[in-house]
N, C-alpha and C. Protein backbone atom coordinates (compact mmCIF):
# COMPACT_ATOMS: atom_id res chain seq x y z
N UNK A 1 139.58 125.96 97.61
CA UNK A 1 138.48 126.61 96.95
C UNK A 1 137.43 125.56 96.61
N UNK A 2 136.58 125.85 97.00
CA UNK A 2 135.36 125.16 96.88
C UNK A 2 134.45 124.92 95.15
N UNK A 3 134.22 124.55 94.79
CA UNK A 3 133.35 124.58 93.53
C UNK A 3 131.61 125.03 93.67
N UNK A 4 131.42 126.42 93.09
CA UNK A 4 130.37 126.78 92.70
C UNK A 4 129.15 126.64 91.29
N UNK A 5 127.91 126.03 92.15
CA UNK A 5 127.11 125.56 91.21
C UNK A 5 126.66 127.64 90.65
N UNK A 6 126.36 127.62 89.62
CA UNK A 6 125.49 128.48 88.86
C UNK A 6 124.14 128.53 89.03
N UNK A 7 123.75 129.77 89.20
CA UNK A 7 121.96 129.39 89.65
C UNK A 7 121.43 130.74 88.59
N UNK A 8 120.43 130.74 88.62
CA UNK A 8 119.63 131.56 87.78
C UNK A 8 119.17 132.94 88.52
N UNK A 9 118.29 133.83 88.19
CA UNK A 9 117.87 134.45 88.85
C UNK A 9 117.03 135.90 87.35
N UNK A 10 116.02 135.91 88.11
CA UNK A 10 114.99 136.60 86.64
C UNK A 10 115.46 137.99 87.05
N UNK A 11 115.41 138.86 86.68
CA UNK A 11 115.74 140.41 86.42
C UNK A 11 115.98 141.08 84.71
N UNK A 12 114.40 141.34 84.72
CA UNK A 12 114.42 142.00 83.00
C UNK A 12 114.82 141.33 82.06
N UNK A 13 115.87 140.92 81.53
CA UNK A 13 116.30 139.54 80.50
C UNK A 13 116.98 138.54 80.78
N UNK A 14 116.67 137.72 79.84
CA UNK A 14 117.01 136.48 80.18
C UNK A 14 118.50 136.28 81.03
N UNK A 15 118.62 135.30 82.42
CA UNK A 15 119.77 135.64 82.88
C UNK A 15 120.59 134.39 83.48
N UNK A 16 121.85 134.55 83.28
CA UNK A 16 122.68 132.84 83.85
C UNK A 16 123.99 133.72 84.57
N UNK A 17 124.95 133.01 84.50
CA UNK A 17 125.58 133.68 85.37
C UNK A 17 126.82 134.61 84.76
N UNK A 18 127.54 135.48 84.90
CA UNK A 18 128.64 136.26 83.91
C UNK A 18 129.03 135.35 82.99
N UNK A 19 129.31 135.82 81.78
CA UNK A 19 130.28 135.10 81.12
C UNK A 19 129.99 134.13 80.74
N UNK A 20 129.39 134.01 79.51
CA UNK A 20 128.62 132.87 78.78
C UNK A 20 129.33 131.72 78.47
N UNK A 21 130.66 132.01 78.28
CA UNK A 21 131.64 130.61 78.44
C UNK A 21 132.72 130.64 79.30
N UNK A 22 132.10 131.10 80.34
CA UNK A 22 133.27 131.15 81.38
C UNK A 22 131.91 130.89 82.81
N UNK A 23 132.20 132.06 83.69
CA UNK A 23 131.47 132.02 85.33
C UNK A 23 130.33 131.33 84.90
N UNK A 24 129.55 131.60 83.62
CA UNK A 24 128.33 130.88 83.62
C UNK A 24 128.63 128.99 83.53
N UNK A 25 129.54 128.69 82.55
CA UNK A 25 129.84 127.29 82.72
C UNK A 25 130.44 126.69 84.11
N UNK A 26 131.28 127.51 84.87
CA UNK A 26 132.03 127.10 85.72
C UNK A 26 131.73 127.45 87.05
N UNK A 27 131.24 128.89 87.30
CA UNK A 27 130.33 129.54 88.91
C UNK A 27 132.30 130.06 89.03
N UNK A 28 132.96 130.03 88.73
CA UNK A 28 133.95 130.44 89.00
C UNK A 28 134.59 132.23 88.24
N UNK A 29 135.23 133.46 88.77
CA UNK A 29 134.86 134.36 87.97
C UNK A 29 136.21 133.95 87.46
N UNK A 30 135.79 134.72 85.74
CA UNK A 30 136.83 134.76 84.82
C UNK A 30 136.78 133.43 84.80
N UNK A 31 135.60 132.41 84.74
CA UNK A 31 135.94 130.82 84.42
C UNK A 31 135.83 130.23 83.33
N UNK A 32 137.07 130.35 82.45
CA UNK A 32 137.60 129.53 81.37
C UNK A 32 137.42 128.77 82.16
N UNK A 33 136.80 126.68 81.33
CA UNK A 33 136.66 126.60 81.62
C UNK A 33 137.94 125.07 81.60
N UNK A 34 139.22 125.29 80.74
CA UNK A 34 140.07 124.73 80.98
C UNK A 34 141.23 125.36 82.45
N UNK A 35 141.00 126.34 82.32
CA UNK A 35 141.75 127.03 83.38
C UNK A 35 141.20 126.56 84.79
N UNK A 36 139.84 127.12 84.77
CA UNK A 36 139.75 126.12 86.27
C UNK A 36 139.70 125.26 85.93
N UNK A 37 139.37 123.84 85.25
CA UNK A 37 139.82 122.72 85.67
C UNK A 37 141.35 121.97 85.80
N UNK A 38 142.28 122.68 85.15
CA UNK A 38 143.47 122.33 84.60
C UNK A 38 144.55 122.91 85.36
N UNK A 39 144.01 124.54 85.90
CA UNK A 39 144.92 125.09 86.93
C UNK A 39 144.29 125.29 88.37
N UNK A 40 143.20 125.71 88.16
CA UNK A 40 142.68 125.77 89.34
C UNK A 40 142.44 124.21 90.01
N UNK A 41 142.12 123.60 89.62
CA UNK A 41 141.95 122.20 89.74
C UNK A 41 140.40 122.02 90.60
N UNK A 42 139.36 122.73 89.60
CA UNK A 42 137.93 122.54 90.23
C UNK A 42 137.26 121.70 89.01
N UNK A 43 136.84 121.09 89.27
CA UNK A 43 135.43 120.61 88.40
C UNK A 43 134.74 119.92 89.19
N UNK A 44 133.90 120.08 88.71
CA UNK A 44 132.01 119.24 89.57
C UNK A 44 130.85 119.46 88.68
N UNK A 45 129.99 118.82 88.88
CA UNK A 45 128.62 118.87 88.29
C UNK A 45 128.02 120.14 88.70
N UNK A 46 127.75 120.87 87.34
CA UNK A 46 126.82 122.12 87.24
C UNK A 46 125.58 122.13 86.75
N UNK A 47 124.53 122.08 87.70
CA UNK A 47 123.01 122.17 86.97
C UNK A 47 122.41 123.11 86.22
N UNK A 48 121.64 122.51 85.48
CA UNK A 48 120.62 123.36 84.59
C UNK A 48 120.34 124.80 85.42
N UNK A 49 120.13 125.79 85.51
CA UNK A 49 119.90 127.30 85.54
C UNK A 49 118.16 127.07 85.04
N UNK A 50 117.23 127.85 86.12
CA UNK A 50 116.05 127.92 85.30
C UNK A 50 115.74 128.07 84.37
N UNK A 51 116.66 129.54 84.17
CA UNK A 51 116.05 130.38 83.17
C UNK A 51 117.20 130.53 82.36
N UNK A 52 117.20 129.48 81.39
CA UNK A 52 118.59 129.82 80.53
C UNK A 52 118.11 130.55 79.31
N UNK A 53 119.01 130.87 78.54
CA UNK A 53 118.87 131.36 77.07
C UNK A 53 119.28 130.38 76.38
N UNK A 54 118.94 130.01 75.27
CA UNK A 54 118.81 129.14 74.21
C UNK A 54 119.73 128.95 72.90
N UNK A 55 120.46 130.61 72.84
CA UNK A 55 121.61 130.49 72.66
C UNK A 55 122.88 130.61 73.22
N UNK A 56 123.06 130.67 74.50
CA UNK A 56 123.85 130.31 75.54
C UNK A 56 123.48 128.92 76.56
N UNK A 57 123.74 128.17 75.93
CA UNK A 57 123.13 126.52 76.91
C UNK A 57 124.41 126.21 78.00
N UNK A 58 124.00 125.97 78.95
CA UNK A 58 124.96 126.00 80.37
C UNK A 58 125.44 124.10 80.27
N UNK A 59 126.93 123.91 79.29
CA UNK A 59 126.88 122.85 79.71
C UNK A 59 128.30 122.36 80.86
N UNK A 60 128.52 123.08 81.51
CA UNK A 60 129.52 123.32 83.23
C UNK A 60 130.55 122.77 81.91
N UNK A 61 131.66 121.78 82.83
CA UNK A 61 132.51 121.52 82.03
C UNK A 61 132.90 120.82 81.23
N UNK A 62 131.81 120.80 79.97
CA UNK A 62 131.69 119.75 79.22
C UNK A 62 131.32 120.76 77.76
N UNK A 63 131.43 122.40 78.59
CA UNK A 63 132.00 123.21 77.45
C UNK A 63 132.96 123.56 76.94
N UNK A 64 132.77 123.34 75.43
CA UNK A 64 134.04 123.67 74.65
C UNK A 64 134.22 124.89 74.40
N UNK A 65 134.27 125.69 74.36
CA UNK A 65 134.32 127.14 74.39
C UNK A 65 135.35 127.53 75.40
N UNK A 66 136.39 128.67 75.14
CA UNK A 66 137.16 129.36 75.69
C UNK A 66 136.63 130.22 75.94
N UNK A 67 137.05 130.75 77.04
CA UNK A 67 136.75 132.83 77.48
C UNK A 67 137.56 132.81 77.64
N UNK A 68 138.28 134.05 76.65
CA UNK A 68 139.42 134.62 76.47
C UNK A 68 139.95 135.38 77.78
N UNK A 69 139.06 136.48 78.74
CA UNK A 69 139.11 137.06 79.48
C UNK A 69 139.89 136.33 80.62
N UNK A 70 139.12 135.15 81.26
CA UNK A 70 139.08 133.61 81.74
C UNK A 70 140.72 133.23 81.83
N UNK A 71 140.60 133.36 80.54
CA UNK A 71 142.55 132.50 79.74
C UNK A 71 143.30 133.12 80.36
N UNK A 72 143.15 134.72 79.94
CA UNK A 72 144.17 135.58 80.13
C UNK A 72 144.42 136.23 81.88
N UNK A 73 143.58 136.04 82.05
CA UNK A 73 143.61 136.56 83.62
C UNK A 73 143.86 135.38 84.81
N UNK A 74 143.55 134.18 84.72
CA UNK A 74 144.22 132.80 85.34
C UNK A 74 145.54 132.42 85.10
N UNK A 75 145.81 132.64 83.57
CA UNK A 75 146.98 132.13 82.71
C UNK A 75 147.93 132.84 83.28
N UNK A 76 147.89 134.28 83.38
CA UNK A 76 148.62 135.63 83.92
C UNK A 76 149.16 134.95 85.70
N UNK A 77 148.24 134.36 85.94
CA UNK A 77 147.94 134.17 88.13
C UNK A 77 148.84 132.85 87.26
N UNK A 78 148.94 132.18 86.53
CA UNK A 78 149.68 130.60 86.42
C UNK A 78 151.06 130.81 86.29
N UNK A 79 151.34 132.00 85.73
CA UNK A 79 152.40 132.37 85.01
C UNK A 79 153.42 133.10 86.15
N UNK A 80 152.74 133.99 86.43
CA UNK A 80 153.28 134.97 87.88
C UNK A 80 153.23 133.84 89.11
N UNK A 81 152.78 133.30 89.30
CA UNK A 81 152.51 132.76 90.58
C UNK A 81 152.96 131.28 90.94
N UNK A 82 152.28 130.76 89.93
CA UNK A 82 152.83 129.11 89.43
C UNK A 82 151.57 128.51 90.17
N UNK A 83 151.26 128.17 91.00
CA UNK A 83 150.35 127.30 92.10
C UNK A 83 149.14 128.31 92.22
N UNK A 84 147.46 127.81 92.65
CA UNK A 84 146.77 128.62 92.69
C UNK A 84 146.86 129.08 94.19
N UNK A 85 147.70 128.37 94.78
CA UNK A 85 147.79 128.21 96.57
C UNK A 85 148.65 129.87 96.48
N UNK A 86 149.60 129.92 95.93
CA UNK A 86 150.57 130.99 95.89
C UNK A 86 150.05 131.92 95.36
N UNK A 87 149.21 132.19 94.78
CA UNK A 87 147.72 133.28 94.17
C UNK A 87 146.67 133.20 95.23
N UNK A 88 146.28 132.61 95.29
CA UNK A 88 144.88 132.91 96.59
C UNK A 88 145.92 132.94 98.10
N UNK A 89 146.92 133.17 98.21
CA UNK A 89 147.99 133.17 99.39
C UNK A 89 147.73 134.96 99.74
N UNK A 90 147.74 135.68 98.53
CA UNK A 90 147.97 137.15 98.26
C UNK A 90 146.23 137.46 97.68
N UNK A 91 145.89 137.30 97.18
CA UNK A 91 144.41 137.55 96.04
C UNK A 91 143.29 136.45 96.16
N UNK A 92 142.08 137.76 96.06
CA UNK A 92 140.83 136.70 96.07
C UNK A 92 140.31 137.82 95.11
N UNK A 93 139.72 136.91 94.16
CA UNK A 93 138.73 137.46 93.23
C UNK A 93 137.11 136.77 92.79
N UNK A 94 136.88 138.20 92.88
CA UNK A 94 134.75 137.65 93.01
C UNK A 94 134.68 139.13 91.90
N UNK A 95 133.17 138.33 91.32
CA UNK A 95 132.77 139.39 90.41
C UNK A 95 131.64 140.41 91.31
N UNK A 96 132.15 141.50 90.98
CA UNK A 96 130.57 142.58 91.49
C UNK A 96 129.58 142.02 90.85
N UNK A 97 129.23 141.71 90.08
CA UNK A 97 127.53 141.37 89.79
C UNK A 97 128.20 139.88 89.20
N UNK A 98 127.42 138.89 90.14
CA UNK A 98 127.85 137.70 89.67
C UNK A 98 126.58 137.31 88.50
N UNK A 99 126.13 138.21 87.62
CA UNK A 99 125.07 137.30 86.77
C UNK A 99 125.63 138.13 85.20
N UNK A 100 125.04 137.45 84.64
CA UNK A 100 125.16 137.73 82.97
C UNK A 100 123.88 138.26 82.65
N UNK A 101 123.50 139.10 82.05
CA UNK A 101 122.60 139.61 81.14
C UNK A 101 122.55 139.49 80.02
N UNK A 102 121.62 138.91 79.00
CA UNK A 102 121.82 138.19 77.46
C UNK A 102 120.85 139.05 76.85
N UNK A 103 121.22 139.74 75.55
CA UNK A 103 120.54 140.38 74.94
C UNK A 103 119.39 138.68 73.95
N UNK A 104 118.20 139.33 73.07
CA UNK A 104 117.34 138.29 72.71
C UNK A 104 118.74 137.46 71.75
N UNK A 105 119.56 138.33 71.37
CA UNK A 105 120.75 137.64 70.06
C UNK A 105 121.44 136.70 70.66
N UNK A 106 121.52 136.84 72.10
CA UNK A 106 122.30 135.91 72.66
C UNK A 106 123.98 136.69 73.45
N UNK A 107 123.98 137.95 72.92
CA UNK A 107 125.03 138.81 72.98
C UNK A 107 124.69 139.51 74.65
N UNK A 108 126.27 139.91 74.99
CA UNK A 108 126.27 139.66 76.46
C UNK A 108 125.70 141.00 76.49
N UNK A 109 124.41 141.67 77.92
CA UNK A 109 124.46 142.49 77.98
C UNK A 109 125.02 143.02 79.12
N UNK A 110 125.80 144.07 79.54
CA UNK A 110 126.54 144.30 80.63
C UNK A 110 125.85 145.23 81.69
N UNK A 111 125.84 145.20 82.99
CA UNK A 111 124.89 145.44 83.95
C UNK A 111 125.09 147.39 83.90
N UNK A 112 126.42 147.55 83.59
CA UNK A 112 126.11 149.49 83.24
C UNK A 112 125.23 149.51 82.07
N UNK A 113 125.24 148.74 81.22
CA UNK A 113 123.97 149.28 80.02
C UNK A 113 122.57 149.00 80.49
N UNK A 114 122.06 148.59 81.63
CA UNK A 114 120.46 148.53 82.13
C UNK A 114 120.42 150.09 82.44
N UNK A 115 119.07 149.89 82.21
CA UNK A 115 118.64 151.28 82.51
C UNK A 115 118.72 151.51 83.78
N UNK A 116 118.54 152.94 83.99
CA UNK A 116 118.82 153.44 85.37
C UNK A 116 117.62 153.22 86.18
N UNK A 117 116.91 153.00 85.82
CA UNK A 117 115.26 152.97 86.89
C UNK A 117 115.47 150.98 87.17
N UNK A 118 116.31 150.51 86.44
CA UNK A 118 116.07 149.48 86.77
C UNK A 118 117.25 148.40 87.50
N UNK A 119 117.91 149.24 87.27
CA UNK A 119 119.63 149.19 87.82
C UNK A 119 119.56 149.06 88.84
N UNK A 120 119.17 150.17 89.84
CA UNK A 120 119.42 150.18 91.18
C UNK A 120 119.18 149.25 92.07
N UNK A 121 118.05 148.55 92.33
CA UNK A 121 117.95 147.70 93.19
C UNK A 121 119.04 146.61 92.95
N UNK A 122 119.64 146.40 91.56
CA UNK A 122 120.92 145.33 91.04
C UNK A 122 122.01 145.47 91.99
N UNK A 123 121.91 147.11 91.73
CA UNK A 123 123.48 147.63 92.02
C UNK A 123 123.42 147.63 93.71
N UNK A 124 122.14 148.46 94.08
CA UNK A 124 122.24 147.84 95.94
C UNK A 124 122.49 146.55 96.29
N UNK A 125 121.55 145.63 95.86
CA UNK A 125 122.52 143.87 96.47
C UNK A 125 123.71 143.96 96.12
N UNK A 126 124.19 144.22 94.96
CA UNK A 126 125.68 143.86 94.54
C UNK A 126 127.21 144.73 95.32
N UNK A 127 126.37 146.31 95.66
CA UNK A 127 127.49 146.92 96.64
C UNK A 127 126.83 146.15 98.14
N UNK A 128 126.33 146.01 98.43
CA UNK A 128 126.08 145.16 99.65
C UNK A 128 127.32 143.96 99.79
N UNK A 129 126.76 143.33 98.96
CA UNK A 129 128.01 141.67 98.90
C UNK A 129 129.15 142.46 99.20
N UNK A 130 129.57 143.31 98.13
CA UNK A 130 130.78 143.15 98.30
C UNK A 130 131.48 144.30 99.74
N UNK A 131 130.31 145.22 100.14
CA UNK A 131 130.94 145.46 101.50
C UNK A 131 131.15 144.33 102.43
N UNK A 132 130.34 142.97 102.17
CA UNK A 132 130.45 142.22 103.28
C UNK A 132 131.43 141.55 102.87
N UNK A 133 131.96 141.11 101.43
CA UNK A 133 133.28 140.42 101.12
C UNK A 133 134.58 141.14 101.61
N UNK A 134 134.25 142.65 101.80
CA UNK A 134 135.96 142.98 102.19
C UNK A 134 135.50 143.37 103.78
N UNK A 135 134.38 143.50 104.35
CA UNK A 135 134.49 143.09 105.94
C UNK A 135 135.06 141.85 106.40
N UNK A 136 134.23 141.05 105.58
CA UNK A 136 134.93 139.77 106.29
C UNK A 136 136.49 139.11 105.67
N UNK A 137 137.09 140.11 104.60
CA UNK A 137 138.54 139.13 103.74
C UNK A 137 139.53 140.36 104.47
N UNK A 138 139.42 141.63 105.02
CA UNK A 138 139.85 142.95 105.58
C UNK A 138 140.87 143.17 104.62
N UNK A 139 140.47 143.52 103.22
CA UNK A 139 141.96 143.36 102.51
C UNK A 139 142.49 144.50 102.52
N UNK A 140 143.86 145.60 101.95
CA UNK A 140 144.32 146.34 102.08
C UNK A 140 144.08 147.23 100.71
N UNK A 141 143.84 146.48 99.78
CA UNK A 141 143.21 146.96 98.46
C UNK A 141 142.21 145.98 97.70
N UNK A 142 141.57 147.52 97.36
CA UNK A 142 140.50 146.41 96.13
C UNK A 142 140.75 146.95 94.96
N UNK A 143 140.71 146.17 93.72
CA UNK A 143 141.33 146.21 92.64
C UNK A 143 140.31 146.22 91.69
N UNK A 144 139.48 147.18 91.00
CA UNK A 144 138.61 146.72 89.93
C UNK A 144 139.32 146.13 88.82
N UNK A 145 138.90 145.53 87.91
CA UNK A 145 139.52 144.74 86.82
C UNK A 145 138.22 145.52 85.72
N UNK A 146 138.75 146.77 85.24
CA UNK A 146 138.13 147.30 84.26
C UNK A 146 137.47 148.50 85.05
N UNK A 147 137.07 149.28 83.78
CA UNK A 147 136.51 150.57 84.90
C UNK A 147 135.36 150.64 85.08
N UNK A 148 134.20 149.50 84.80
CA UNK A 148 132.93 149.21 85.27
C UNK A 148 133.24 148.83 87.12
N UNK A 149 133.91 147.76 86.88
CA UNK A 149 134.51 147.03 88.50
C UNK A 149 134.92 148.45 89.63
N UNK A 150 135.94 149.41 88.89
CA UNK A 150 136.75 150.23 89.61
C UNK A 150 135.60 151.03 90.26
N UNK A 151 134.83 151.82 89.06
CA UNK A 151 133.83 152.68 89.78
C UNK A 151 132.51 152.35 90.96
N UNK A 152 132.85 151.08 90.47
CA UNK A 152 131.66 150.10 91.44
C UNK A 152 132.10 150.29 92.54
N UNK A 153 133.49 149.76 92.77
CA UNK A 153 134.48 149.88 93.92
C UNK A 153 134.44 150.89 94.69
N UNK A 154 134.64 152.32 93.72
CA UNK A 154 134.46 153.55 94.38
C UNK A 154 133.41 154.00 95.09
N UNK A 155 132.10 153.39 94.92
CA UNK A 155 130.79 153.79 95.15
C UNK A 155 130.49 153.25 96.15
N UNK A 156 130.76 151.69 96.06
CA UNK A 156 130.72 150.58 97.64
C UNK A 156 131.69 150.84 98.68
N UNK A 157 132.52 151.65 98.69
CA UNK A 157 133.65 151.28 99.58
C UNK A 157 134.06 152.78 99.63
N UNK A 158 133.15 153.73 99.40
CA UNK A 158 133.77 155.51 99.76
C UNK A 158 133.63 155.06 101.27
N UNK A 159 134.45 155.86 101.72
CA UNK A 159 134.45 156.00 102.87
C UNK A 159 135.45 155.14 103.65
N UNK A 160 135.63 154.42 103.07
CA UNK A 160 136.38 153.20 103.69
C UNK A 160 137.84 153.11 103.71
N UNK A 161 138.60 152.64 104.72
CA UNK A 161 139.88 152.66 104.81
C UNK A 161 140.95 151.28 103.85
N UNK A 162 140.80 151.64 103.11
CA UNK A 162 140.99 151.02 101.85
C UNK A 162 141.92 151.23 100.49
N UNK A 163 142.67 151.29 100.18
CA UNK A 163 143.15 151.58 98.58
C UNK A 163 142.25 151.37 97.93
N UNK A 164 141.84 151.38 96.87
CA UNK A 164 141.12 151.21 95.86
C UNK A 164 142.00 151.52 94.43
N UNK A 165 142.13 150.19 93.97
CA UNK A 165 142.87 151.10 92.24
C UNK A 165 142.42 149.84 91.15
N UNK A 166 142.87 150.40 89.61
CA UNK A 166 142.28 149.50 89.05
C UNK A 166 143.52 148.82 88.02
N UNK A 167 143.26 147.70 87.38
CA UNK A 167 143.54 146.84 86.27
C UNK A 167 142.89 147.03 84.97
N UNK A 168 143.50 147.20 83.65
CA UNK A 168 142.55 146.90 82.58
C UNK A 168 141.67 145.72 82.84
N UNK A 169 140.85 145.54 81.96
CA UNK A 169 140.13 144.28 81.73
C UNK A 169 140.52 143.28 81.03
N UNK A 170 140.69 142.03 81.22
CA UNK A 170 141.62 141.19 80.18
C UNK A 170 140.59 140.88 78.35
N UNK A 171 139.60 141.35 78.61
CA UNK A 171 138.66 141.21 77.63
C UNK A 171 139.23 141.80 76.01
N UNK A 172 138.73 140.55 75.27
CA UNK A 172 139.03 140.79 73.95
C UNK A 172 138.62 142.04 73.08
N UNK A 173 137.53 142.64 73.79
CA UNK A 173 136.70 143.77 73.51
C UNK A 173 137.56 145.06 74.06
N UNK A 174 138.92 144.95 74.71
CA UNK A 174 139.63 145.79 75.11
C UNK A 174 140.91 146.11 74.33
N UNK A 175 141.27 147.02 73.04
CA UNK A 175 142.07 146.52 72.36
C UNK A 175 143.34 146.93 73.28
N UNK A 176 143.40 147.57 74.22
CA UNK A 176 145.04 147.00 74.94
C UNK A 176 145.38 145.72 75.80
N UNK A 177 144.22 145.04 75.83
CA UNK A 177 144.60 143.73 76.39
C UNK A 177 144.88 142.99 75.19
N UNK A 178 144.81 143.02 74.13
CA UNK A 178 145.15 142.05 73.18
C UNK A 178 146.66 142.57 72.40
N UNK A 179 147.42 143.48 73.40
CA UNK A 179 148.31 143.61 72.98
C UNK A 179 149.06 143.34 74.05
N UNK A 180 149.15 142.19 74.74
CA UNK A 180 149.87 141.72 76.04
C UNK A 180 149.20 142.31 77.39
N UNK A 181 147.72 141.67 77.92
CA UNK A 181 147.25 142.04 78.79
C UNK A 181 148.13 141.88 80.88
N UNK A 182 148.92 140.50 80.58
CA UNK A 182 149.70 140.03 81.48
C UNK A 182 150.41 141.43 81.83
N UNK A 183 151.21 142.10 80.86
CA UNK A 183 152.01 143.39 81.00
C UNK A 183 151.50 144.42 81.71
N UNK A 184 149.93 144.81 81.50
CA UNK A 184 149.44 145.69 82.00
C UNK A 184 149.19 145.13 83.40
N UNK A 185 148.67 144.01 83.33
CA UNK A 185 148.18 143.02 84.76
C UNK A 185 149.51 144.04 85.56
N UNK A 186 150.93 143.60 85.25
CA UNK A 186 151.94 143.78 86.32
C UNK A 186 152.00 145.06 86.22
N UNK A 187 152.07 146.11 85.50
CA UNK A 187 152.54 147.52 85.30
C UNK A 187 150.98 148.21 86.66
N UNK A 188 150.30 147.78 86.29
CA UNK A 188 149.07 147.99 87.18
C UNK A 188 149.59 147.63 88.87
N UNK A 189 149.98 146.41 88.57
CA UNK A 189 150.30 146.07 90.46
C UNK A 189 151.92 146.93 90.78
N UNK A 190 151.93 147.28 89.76
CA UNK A 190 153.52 147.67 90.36
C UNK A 190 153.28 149.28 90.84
N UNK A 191 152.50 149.83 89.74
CA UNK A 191 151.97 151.23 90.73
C UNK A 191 150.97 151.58 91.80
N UNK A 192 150.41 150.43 92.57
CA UNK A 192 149.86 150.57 93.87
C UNK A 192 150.88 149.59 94.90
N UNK A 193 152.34 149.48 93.89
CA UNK A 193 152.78 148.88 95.39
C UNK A 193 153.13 147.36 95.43
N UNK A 194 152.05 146.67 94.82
CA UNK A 194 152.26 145.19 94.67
C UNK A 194 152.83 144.81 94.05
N UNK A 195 154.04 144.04 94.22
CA UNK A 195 155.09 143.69 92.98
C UNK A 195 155.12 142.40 92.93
């Protein structure tokens, strides 16, 4: 796995990349940013973002900040798997909208809360990518991780010869992931099959 720089990109508010202490520090999704360096074994120099927010400052991995989401969803692949070789052997994970949206507070805004007149052109690049990520990875399922991801899934990939099913979200903002999200992680793969 390669290491991804973070880049900017303007669309309505201020914007860096998901996950204000995670993908945005690291370009990696779900990037805690001890997890990828510690399990995943990535670090590299991450540049300044044009257009940062001021209370989210992009400093790659030289942030101290945890994402919980990050923790729990790598930690889960460290735990089950042991090696990231023996996880990316079976699984590849990319975010549908690789950017963050920051309210003026600094608070994350999430790409279903944009308005609808302004959404769409978001949401066309973003089901685009990811038809071309499972043309070119031909996987047998795609897995949303939350039911923003799932329905995305459903919308990019009707038609398609595909499973489609979903995962909670490991997010702290989810109160059944903070009651052993790893559990659901497996109870989830065990009813489409993947054990």
């Amino acid at each position: 796995m390669r290491p991804v720089s973070p880049h900017a990109a303007r669309y309505g508010k201020k914007v860096t990349q998901r996950g204000p202490f995670g993908m945005a520090q690291t370009g990696v999704p779900f990037g805690d940013v001890a997890m990828v360096r510690d399990w995943l074994g990535i670090e590299a120099p991450v540049a300044q973002p044009e257009n940062t927010h001021p209370k989210r400052p992009i400093a790659g991995f030289a942030c101290r900040r945890s994402e919980v989401s990050g923790t729990r969803l790598w930690g889960w692949a460290r735990e089950r798997w042991g090696t990231p070789e023996q996880f990316f052997a079976r699984f590849f994970v990319m975010n549908y909208c690789p950017l963050v949206f920051l309210e003026a507070s600094g608070r994350n805004f999430t790409p279903d809360k944009i308005a609808v007149s302004e959404r769409q052109a978001l949401f066309t690049a973003c089901d685009r990518a990811l038809q071309q990520s499972i043309a070119a990875l031909s996987p047998r399922y795609a897995i949303g991780i939350g039911d923003f991801a799932t329905k995305r899934l459903q919308v990019a990939l009707a038609g398609q010869a595909i499973t489609i099913a979903d995962m909670p979200h490991p997010s702290p903002a989810n109160p059944q992931a903070n009651r052993g999200w790893g559990t659901l992680a497996d109870a989830a793969l065990r009813a489409i099959g993947i054990g």
